[in-house]
C-alpha atoms as a PDB file:
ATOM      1  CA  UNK A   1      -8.555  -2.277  25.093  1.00  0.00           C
ATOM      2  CA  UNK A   2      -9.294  -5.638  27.000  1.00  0.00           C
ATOM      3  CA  UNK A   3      -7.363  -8.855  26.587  1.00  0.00           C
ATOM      4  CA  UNK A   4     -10.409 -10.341  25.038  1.00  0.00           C
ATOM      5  CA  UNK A   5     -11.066  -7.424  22.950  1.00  0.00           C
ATOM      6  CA  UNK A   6      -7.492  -6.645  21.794  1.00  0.00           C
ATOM      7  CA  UNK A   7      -6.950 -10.512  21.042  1.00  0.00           C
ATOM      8  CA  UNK A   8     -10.067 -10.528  18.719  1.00  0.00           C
ATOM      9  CA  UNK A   9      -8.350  -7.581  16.961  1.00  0.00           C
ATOM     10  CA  UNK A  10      -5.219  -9.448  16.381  1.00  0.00           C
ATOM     11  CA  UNK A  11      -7.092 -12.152  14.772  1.00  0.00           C
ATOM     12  CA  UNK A  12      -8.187 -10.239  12.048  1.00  0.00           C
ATOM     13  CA  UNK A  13      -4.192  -9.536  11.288  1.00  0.00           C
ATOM     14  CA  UNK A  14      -3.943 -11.999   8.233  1.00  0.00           C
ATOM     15  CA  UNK A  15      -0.406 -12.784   8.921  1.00  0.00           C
ATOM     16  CA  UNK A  16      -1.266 -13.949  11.792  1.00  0.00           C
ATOM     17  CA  UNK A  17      -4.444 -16.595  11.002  1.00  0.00           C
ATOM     18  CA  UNK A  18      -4.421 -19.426  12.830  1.00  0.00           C
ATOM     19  CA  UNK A  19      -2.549 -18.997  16.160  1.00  0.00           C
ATOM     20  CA  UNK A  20      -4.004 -20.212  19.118  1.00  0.00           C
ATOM     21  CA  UNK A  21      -6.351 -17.831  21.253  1.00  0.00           C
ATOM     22  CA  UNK A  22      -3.521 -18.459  23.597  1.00  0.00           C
ATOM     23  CA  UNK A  23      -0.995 -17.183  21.639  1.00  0.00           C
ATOM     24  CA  UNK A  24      -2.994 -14.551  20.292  1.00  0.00           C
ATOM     25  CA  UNK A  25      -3.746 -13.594  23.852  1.00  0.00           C
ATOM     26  CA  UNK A  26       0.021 -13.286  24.632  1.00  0.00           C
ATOM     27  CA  UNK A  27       0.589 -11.126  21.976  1.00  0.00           C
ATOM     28  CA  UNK A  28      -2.203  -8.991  22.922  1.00  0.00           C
ATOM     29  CA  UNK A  29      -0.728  -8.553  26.387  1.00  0.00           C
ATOM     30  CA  UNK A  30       2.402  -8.090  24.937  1.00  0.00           C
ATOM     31  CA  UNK A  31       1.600  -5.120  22.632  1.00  0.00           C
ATOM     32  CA  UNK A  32       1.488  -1.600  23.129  1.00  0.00           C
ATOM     33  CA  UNK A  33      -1.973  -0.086  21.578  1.00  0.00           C
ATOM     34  CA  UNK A  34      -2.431   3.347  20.006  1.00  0.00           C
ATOM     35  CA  UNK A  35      -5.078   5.311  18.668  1.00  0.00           C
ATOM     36  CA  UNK A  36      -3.069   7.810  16.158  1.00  0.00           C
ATOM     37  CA  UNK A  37      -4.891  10.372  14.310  1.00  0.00           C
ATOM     38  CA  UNK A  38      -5.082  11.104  10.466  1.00  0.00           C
ATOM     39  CA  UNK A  39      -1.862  12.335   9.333  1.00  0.00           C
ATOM     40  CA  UNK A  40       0.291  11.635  12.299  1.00  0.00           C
ATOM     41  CA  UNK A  41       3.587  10.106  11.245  1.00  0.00           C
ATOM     42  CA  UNK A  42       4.114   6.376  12.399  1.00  0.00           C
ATOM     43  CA  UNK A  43       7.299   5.553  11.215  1.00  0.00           C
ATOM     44  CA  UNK A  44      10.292   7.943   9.930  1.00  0.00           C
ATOM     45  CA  UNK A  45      13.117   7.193   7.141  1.00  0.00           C
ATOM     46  CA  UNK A  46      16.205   5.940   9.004  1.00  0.00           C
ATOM     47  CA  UNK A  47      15.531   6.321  12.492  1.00  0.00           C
ATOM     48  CA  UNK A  48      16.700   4.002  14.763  1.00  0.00           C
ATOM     49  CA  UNK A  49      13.396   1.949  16.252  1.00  0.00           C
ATOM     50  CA  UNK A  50      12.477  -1.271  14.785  1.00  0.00           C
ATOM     51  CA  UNK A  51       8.885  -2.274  16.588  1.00  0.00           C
ATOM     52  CA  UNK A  52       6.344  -4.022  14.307  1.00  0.00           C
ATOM     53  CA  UNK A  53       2.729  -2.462  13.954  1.00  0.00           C
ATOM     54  CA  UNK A  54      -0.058  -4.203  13.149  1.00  0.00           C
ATOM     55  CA  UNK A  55      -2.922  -2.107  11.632  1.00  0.00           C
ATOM     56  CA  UNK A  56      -6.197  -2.880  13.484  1.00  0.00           C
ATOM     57  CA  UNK A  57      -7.989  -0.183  11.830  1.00  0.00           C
ATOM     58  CA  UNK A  58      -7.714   2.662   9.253  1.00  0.00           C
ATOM     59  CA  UNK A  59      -5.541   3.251   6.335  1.00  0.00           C
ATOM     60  CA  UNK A  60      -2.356   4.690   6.370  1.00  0.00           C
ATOM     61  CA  UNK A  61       0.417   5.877   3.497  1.00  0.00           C
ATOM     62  CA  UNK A  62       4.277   3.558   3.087  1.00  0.00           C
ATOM     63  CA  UNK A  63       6.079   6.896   1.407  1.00  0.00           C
ATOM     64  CA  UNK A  64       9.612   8.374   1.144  1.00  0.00           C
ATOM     65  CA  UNK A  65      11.012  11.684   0.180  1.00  0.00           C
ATOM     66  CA  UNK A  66      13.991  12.198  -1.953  1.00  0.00           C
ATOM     67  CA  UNK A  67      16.950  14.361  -1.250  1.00  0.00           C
ATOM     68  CA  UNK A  68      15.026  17.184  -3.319  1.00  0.00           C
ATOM     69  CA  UNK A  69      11.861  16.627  -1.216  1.00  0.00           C
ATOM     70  CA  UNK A  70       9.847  15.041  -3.644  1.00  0.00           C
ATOM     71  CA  UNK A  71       7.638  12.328  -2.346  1.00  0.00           C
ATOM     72  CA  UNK A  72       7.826   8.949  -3.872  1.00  0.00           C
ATOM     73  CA  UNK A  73       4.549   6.617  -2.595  1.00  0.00           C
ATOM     74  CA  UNK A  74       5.073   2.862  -2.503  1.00  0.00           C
ATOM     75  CA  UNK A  75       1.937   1.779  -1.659  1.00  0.00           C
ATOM     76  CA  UNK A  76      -1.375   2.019   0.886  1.00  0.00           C
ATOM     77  CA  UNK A  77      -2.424  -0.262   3.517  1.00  0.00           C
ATOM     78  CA  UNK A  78      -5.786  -0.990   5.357  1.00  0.00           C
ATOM     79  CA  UNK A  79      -6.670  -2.900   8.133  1.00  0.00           C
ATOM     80  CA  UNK A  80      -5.779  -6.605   8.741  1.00  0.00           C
ATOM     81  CA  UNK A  81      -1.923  -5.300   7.232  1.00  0.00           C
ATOM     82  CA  UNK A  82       1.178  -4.891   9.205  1.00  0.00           C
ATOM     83  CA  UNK A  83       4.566  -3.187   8.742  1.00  0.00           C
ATOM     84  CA  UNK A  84       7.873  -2.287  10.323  1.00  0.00           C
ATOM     85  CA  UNK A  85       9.331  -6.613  10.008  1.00  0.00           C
ATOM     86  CA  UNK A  86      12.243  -5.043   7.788  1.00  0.00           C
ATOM     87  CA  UNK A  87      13.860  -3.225  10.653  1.00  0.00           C
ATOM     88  CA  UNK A  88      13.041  -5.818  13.006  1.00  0.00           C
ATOM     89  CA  UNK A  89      14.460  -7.959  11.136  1.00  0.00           C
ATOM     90  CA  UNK A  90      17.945  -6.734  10.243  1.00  0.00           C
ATOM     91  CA  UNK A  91      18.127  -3.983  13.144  1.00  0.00           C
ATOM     92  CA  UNK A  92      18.959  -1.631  10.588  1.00  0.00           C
ATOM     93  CA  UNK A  93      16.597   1.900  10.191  1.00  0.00           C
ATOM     94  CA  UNK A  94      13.692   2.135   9.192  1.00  0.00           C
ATOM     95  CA  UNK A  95      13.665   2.025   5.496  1.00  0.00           C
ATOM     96  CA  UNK A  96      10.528   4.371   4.468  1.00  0.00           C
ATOM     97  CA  UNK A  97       8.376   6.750   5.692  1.00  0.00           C
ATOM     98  CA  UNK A  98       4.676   5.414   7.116  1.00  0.00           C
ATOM     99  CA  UNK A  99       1.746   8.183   7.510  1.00  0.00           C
ATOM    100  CA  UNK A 100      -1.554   7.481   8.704  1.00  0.00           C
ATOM    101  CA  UNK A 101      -4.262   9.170   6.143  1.00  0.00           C
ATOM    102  CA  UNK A 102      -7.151   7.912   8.578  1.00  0.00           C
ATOM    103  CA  UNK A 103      -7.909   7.769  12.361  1.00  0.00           C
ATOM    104  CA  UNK A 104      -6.006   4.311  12.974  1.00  0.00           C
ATOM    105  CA  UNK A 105      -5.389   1.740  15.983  1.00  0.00           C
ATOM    106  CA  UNK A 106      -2.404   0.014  15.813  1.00  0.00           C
ATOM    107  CA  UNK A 107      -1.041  -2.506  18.228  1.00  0.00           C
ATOM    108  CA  UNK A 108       2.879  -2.402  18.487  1.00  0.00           C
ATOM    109  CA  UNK A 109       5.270  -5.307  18.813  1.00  0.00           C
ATOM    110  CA  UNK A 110       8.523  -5.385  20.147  1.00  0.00           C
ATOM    111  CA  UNK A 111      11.516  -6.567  18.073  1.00  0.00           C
ATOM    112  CA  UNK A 112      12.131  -9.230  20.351  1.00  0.00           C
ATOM    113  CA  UNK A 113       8.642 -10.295  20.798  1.00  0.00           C
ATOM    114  CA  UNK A 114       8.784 -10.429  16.912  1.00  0.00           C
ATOM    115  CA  UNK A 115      11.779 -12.301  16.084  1.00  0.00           C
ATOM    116  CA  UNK A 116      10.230 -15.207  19.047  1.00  0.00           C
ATOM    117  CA  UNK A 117       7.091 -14.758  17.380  1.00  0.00           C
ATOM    118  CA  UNK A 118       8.557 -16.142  14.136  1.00  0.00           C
ATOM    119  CA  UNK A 119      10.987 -18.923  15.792  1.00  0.00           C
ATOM    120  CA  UNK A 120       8.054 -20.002  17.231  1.00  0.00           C
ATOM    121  CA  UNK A 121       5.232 -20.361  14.878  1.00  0.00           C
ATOM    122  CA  UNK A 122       6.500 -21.659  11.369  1.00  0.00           C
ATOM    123  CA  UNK A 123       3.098 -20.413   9.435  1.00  0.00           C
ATOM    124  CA  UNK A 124       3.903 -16.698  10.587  1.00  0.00           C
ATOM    125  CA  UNK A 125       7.873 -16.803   9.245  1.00  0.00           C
ATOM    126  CA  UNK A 126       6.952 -18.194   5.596  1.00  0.00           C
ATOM    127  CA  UNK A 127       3.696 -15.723   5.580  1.00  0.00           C
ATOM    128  CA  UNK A 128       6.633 -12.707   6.316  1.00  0.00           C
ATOM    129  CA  UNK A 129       9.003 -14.368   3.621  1.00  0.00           C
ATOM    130  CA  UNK A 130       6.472 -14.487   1.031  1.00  0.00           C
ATOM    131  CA  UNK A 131       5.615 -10.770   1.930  1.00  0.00           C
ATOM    132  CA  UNK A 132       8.845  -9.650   1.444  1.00  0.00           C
ATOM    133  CA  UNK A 133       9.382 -11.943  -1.360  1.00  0.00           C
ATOM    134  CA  UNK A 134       6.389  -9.666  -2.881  1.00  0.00           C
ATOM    135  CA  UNK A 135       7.822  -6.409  -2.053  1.00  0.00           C
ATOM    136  CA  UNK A 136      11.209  -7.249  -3.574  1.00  0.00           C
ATOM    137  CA  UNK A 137       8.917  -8.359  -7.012  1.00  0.00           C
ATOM    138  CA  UNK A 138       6.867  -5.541  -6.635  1.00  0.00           C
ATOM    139  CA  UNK A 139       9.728  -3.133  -6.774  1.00  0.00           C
ATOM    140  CA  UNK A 140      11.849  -4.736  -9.363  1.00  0.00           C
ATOM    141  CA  UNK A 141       9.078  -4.365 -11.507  1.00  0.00           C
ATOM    142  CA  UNK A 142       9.037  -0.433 -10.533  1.00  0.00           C
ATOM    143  CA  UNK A 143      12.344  -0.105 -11.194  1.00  0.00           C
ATOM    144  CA  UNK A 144      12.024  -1.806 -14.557  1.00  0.00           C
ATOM    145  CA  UNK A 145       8.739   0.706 -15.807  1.00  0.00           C
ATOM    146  CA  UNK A 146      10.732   3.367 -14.484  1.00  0.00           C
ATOM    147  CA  UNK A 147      13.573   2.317 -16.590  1.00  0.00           C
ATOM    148  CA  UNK A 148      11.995   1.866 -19.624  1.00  0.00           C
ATOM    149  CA  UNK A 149       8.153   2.586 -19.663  1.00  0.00           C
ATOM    150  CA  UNK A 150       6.583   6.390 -20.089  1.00  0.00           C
ATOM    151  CA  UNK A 151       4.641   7.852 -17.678  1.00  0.00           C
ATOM    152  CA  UNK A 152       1.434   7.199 -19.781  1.00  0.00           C
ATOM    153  CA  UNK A 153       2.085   3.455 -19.488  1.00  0.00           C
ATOM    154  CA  UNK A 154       3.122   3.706 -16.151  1.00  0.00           C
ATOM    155  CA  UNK A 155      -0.070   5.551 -14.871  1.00  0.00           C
ATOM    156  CA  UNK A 156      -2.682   3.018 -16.675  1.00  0.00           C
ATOM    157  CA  UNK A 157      -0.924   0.310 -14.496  1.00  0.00           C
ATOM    158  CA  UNK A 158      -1.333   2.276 -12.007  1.00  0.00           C
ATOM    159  CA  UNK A 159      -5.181   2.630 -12.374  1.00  0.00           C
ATOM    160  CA  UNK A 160      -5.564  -0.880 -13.728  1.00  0.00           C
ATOM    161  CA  UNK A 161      -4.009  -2.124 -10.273  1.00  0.00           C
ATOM    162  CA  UNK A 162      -6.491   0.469  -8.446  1.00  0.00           C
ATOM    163  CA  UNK A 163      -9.726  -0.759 -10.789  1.00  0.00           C
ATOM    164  CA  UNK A 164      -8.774  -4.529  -9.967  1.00  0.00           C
ATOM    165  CA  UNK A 165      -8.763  -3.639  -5.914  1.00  0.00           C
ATOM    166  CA  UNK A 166     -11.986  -1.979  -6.352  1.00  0.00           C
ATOM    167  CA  UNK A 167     -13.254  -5.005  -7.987  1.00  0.00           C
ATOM    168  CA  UNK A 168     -14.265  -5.450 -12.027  1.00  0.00           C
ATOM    169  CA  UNK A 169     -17.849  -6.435 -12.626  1.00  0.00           C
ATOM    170  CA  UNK A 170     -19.008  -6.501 -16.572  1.00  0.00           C
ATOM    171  CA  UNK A 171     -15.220  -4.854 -18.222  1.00  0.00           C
ATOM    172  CA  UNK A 172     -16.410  -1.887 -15.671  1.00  0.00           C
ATOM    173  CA  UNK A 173     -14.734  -0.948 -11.710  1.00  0.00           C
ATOM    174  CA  UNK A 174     -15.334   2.429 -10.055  1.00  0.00           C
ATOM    175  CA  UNK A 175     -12.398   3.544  -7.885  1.00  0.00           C
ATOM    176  CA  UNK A 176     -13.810   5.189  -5.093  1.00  0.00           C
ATOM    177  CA  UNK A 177     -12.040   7.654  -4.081  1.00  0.00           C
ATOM    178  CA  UNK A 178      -9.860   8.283  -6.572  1.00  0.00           C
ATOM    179  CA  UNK A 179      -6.010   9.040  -5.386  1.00  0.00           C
ATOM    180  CA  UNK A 180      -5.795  12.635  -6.338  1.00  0.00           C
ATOM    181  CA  UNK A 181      -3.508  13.472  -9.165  1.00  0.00           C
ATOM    182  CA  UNK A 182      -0.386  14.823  -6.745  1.00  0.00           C
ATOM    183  CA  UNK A 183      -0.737  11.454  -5.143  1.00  0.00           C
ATOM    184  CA  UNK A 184      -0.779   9.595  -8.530  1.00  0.00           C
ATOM    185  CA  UNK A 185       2.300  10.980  -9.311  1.00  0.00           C
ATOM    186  CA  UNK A 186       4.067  10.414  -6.318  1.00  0.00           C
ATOM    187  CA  UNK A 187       2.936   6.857  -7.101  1.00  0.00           C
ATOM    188  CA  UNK A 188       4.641   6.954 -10.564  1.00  0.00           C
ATOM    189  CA  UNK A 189       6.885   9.437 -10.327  1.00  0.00           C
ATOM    190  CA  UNK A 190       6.228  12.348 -12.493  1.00  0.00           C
ATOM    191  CA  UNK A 191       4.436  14.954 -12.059  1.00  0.00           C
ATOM    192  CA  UNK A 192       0.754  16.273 -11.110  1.00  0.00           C
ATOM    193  CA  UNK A 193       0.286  18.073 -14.425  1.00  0.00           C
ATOM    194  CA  UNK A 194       1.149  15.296 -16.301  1.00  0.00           C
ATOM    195  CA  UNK A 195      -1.305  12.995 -14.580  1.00  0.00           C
ATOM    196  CA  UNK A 196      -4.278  15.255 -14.923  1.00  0.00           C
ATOM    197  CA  UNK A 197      -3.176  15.725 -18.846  1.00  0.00           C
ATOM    198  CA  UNK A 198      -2.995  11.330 -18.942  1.00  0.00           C
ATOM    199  CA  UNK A 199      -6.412  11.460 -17.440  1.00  0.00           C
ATOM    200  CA  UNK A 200      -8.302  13.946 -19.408  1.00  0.00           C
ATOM    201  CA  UNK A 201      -6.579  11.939 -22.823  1.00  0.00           C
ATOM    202  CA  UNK A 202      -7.816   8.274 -21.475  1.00  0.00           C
ATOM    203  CA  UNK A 203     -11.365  10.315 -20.407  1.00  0.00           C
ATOM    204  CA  UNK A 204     -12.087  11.730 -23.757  1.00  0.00           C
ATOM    205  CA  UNK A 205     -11.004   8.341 -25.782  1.00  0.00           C
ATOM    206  CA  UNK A 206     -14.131   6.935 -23.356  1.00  0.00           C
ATOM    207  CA  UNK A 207     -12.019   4.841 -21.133  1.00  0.00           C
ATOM    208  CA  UNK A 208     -12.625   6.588 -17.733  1.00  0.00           C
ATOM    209  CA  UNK A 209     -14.706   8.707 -16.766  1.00  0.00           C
ATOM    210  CA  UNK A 210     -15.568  10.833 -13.660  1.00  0.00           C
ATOM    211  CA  UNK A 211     -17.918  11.001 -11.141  1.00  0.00           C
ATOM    212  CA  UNK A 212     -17.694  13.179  -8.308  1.00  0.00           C
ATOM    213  CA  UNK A 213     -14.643  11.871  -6.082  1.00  0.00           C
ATOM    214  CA  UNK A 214     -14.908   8.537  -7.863  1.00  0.00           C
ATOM    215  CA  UNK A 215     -13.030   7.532 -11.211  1.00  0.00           C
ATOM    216  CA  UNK A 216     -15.167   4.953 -13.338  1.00  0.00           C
ATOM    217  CA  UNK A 217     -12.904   2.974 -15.678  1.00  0.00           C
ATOM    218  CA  UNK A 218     -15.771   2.183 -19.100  1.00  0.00           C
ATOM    219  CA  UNK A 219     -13.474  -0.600 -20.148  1.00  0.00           C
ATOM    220  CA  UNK A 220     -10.973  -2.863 -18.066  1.00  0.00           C
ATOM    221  CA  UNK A 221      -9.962  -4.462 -20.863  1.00  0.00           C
ATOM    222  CA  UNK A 222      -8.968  -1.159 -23.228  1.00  0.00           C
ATOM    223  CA  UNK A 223      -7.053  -0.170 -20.188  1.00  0.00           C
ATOM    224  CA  UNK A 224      -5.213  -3.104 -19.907  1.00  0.00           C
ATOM    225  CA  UNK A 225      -4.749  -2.911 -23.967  1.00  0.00           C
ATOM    226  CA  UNK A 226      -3.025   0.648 -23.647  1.00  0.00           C
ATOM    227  CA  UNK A 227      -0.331  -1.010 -21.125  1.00  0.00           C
ATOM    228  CA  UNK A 228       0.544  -4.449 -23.194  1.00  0.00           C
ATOM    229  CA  UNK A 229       0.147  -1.987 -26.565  1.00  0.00           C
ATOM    230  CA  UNK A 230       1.327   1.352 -25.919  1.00  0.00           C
ATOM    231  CA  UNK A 231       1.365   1.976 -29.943  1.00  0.00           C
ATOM    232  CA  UNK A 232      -2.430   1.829 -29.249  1.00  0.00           C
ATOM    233  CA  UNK A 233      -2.575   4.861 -26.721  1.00  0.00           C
ATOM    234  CA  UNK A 234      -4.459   8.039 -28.403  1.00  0.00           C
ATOM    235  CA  UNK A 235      -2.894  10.748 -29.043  1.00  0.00           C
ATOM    236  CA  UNK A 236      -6.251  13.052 -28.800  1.00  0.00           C
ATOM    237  CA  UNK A 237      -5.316  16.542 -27.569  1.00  0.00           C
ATOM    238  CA  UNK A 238      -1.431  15.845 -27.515  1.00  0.00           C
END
C-alpha cells in the first residue's frame, strides 16, 4: 500500500479516531502490512512476540484450546478492531489464539511503536483501558454463567448477543450467517449436540427459526425472557 492509502486505512481503526493525518501517516510508515488468507493463524497461545495488529479488513476468530484440545472461542472481530495490546503491554506471551476466518489485511505495530503511541496521545491509552476494562467484564461474566448457569441459558445469551449485533427491528433480527453449532459450543462450552438439541427446542416453541444459512429469532423479547426466567424455558421434546 501507499502512505496515503495505508494512512486512510488506519483511520478507519476506531481506537485510533482522531489523530492527526500526521500521526496517522507515521504510523502508516511505521507498520508492517499483510494480506493473510482465510484460516491462516495470526497469533499463537504463549509465544513469545508481542506486535499489535490492526484489522483493516476481514474477520478473524480470538480462540484457545485446552490441554484436551477442545477449543474454547472468546469472541470475533471485523474490521476497524485491533488486537495483540495485552502482550505489548506486559511483554508476557501471547495470551490466546487469533485465526483469520476471512481474506484479511492487517497492518502490524511494533511494541515499541505501541507503548510511544500511547505515551503520546492520551485519547488512544484511555480508549485501550476501557477495552481491556471490557474484556476483564466480559469474562467475569463468563466465568460466572459458567459457574452457575446451564448451557440452555448460556446459549440464548449467546444468540441474544448475536440478534442484537445483527440489529432488532419490530421484536425480530436475522443472524446472518449463523455460527454453526460446533462453533456455538466452543462459544459456550459444551458441546455440538447439545446446541443443535437447544436450537431445535427454542425452534419448535416459535422463537427462532431457520432460513437457509441464516437464523431468524420471531421474538427478541421471549429470548431475552428464557435468560432472566429460565423456569420459563420449554421443555418440548426433552
Amino acid at each position: 500500500m501507499t502512505p496515503g492509502r495505508s494512512s486512510l486505512a488506519l483511520s478507519r481503526i476506531a481506537l485510533l479516531e482522531g489523530l492527526s493525518p500526521a500521526r496517522l501517516d507515521a504510523l502508516a510508515q511505521r507498520c508492517r502490512w499483510q494480506n493473510v488468507p482465510a484460516g491462516k493463524s495470526l497469533l499463537v497461545r504463549s509465544e513469545a512476540l508481542s506486535d499489535v495488529y490492526f484489522l483493516v479488513s476481514g474477520r478473524l476468530r480470538v480462540t484457545t484450546y485446552a490441554t484436551n484440545g477442545r477449543q474454547v472461542t472468546f469472541r470475533d472481530s471485523t474490521e476497524g478492531e485491533y488486537f495483540g495490546d495485552i502482550a505489548a503491554i506486559d511483554g508476557k506471551p501471547r495470551s490466546a489464539d487469533v485465526v483469520t476466518l476471512s481474506p484479511c489485511v492487517v497492518a502490524v505495530l511494533d511494541p515499541a511503536g505501541f507503548l510511544a503511541l500511547l505515551r503520546e496521545e492520551p485519547d488512544v491509552a484511555l480508549r485501550v483501558m476501557r477495552g481491556l476494562a471490557a474484556r476483564v467484564r466480559e469474562l467475569s461474566e463468563r466465568v460466572i454463567d459458567l459457574s452457575t448457569v446451564g448451557v440452555p441459558q448460556r446459549l440464548h445469551a449467546a444468540l441474544l448477543r448475536l440478534a442484537q449485533a445483527a440489529g432488532v427491528v419490530d421484536n425480530r433480527a436475522r443472524i446472518d450467517p449463523l455460527p454453526t453449532h460446533l462453533e456455538l459450543a466452543n462459544q459456550i462450552s459444551t458441546a455440538r449436540e447439545q446446541v443443535t438439541r437447544e436450537l431445535g427446542i427454542l425452534a419448535r416453541s416459535g422463537v427462532v427459526e431457520k432460513d437457509g444459512r441464516a437464523l431468524v429469532v420471531r421474538d427478541v423479547r421471549r429470548l431475552q425472557g428464557l435468560i432472566e426466567a429460565p423456569a420459563s424455558i420449554p421443555t418440548i421434546g426433552r
